[in-house]
N, C-alpha and C. Protein backbone atom coordinates (compact mmCIF):
# COMPACT_ATOMS: atom_id res chain seq x y z
N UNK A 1 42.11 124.86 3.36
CA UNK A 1 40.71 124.66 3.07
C UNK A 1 39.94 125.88 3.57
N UNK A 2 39.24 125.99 2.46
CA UNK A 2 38.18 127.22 3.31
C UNK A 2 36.82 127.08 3.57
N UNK A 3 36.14 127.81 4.15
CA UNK A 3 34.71 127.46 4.72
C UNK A 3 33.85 126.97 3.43
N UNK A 4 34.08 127.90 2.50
CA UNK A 4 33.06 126.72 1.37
C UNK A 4 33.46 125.54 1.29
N UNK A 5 34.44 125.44 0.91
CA UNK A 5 35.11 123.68 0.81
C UNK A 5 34.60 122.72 1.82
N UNK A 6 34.63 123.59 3.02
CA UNK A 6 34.24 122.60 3.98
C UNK A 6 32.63 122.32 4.52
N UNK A 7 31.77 123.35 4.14
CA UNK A 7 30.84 123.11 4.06
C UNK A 7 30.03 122.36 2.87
N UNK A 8 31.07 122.40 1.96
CA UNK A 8 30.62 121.43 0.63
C UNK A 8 30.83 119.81 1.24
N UNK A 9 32.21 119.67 2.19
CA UNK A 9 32.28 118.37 2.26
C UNK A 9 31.25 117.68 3.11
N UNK A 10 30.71 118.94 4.18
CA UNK A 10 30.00 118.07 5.45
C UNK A 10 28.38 118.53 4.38
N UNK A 11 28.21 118.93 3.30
CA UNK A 11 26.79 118.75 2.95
C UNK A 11 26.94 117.44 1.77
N UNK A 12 28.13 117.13 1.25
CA UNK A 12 27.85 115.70 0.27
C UNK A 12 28.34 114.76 1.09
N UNK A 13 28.88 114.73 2.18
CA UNK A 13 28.91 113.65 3.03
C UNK A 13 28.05 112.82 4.02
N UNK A 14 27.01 114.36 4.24
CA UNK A 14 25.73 113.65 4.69
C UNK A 14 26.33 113.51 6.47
N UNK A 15 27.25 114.00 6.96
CA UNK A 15 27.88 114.03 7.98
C UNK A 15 27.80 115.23 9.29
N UNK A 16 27.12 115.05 10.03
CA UNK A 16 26.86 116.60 10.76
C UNK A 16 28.69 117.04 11.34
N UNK A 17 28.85 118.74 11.68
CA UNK A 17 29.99 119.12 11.89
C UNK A 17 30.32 118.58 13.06
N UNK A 18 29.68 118.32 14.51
CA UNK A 18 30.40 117.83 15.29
C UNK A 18 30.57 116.22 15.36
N UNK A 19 30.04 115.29 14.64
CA UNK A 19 30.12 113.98 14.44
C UNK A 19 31.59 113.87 13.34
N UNK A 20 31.94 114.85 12.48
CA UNK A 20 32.94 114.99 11.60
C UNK A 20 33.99 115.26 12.83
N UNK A 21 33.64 116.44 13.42
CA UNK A 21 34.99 116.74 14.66
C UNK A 21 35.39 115.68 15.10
N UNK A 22 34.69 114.92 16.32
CA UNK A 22 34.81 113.94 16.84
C UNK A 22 35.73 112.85 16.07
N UNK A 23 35.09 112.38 14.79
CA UNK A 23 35.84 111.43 13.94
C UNK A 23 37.26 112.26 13.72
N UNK A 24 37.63 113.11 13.41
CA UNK A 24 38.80 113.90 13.02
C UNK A 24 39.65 113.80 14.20
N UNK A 25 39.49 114.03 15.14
CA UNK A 25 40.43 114.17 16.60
C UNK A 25 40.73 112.41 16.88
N UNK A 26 39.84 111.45 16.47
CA UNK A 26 40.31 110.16 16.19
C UNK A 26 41.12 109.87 15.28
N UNK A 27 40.96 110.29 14.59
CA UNK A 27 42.06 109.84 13.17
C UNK A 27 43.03 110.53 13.67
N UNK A 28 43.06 111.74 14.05
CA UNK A 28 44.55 112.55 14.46
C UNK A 28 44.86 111.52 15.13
N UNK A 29 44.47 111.23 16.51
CA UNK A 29 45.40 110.61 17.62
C UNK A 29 45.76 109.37 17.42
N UNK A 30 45.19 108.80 16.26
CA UNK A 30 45.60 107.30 15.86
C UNK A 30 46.91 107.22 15.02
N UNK A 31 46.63 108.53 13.92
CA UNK A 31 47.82 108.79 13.17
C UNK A 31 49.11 109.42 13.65
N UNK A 32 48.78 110.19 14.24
CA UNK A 32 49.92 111.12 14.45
C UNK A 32 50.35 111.17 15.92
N UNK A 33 49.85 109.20 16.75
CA UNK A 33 50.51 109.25 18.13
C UNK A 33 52.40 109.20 17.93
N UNK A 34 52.97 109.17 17.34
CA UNK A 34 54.18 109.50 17.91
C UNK A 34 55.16 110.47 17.30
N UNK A 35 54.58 112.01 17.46
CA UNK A 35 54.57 113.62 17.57
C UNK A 35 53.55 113.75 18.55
N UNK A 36 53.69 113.21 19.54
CA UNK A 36 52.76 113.65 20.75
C UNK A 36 52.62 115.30 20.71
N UNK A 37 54.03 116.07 20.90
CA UNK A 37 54.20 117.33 21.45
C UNK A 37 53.51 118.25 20.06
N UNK A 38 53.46 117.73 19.01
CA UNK A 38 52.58 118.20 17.46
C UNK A 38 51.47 118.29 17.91
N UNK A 39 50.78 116.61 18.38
CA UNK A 39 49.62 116.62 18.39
C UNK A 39 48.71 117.90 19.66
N UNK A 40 49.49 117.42 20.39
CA UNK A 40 49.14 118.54 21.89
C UNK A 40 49.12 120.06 21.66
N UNK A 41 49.91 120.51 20.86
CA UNK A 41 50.00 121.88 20.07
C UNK A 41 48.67 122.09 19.16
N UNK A 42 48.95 121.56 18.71
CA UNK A 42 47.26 121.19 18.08
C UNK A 42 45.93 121.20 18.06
N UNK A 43 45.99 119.99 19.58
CA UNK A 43 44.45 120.54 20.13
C UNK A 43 44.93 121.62 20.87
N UNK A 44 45.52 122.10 21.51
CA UNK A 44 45.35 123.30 22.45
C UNK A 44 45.07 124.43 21.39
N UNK A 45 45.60 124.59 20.01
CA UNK A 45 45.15 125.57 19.51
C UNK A 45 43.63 125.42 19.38
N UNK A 46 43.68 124.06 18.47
CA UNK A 46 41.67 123.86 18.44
C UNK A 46 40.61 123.88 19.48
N UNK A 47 40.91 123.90 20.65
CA UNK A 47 40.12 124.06 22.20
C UNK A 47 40.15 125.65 21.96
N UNK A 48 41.22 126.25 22.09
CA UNK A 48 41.10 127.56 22.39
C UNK A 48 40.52 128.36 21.13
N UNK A 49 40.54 127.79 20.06
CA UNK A 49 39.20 128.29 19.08
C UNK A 49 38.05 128.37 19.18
N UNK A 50 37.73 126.99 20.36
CA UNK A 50 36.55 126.90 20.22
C UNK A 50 35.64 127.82 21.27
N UNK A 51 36.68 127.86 22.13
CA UNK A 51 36.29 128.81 23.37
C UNK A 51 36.43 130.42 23.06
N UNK A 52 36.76 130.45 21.96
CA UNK A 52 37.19 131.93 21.66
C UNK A 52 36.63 132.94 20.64
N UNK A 53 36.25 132.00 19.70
CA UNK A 53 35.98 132.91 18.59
C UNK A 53 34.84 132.41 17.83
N UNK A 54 33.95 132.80 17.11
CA UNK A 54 33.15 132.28 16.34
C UNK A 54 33.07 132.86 15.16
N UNK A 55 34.21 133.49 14.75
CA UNK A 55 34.79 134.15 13.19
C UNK A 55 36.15 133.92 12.87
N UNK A 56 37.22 134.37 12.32
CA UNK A 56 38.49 134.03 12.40
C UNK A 56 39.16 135.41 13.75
N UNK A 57 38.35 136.41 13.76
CA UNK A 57 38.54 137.32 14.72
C UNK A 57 37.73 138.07 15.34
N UNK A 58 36.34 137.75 15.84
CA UNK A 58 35.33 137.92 16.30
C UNK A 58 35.33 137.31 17.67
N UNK A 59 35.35 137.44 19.23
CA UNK A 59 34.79 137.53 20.44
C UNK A 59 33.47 136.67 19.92
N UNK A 60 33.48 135.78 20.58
CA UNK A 60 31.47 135.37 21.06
C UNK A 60 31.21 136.06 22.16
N UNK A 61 30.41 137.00 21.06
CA UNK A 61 29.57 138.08 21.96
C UNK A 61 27.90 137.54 22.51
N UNK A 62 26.96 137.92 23.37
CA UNK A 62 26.10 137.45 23.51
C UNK A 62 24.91 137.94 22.48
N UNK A 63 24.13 137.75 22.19
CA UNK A 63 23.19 138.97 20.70
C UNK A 63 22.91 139.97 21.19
N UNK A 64 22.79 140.52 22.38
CA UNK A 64 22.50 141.69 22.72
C UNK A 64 23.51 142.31 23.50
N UNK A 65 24.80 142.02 22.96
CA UNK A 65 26.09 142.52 23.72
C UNK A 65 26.55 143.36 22.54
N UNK A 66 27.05 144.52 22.84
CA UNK A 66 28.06 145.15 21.87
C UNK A 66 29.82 145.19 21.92
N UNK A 67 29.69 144.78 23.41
CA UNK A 67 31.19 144.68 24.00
C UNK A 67 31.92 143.42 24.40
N UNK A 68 33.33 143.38 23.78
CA UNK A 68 34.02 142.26 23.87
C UNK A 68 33.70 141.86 25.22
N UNK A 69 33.70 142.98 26.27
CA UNK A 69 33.95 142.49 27.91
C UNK A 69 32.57 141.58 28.58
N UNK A 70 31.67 141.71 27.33
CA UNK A 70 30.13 141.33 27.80
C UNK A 70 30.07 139.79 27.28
N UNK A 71 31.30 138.90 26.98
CA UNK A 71 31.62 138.21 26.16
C UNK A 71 30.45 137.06 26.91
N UNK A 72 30.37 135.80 26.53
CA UNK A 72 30.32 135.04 26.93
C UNK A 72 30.76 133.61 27.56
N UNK A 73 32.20 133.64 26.77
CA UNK A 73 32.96 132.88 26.85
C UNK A 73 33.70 132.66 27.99
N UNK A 74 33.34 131.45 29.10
CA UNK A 74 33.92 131.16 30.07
C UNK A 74 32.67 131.10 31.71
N UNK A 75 31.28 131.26 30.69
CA UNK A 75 30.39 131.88 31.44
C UNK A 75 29.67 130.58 31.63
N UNK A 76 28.80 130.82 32.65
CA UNK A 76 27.21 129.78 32.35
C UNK A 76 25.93 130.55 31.73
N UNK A 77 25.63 129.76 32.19
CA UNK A 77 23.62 130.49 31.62
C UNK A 77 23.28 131.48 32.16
N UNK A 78 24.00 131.85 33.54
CA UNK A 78 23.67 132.81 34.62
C UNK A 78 24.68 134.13 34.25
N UNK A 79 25.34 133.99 33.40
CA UNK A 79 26.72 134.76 33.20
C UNK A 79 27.72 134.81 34.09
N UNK A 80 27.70 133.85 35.15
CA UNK A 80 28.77 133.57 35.88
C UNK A 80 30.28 132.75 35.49
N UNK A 81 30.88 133.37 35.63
CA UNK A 81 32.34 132.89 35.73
C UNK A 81 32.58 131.49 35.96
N UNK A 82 32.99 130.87 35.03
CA UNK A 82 33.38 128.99 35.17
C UNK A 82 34.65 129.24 35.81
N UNK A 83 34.88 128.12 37.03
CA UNK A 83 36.16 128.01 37.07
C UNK A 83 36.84 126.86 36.22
C-alpha cells in the first residue's frame, strides 16, 4: 500500500490516523496471537518508525535544524535527553 491509498482510505472512512492505528494494533493482537515472536517483530519495527523517521528516510529534524545530530528524537520540549 502506498501513501495515496492510504490516505484515500482514512479520508472515505471518515477515520482519523491515530484512532485507525490504535484499531489496527487490536486487530493484529487478536489475530495473529499465536506468532507471538511475528507479532513482536512487528511492533518493534513500527515503534522504531515512529521514533525515527517522518519520511521513509528522513531523521525528525526540528524546523530550524539542518543536522541529523540536532534531531529531536528521544528529546523533551527542553531538548533534553529521555531516558
Amino acid at each position: 500500500m502506498d501513501l495515496a491509498q492510504f490516505r484515500s482510505i482514512l479520508k472515505t472512512s471518515g477515520v482519523d490516523v491515530w484512532e485507525f492505528m490504535e484499531m489496527a494494533v487490536t486487530v493484529a493482537s487478536l489475530d495473529h496471537n499465536g506468532d507471538v515472536d511475528n507479532f513482536k517483530r512487528r511492533r518493534a519495527r513500527i515503534v522504531e518508525r515512529l521514533y525515527t523517521t517522518t519520511t521513509s528516510i528522513a531523521p525528525l529534524l526540528c524546523e530550524n535544524c539542518d543536522a541529523a545530530e540536532k534531531s529531536l528524537i528521544g528529546k523533551d520540549e527542553n531538548n533534553v535527553v529521555l531516558d
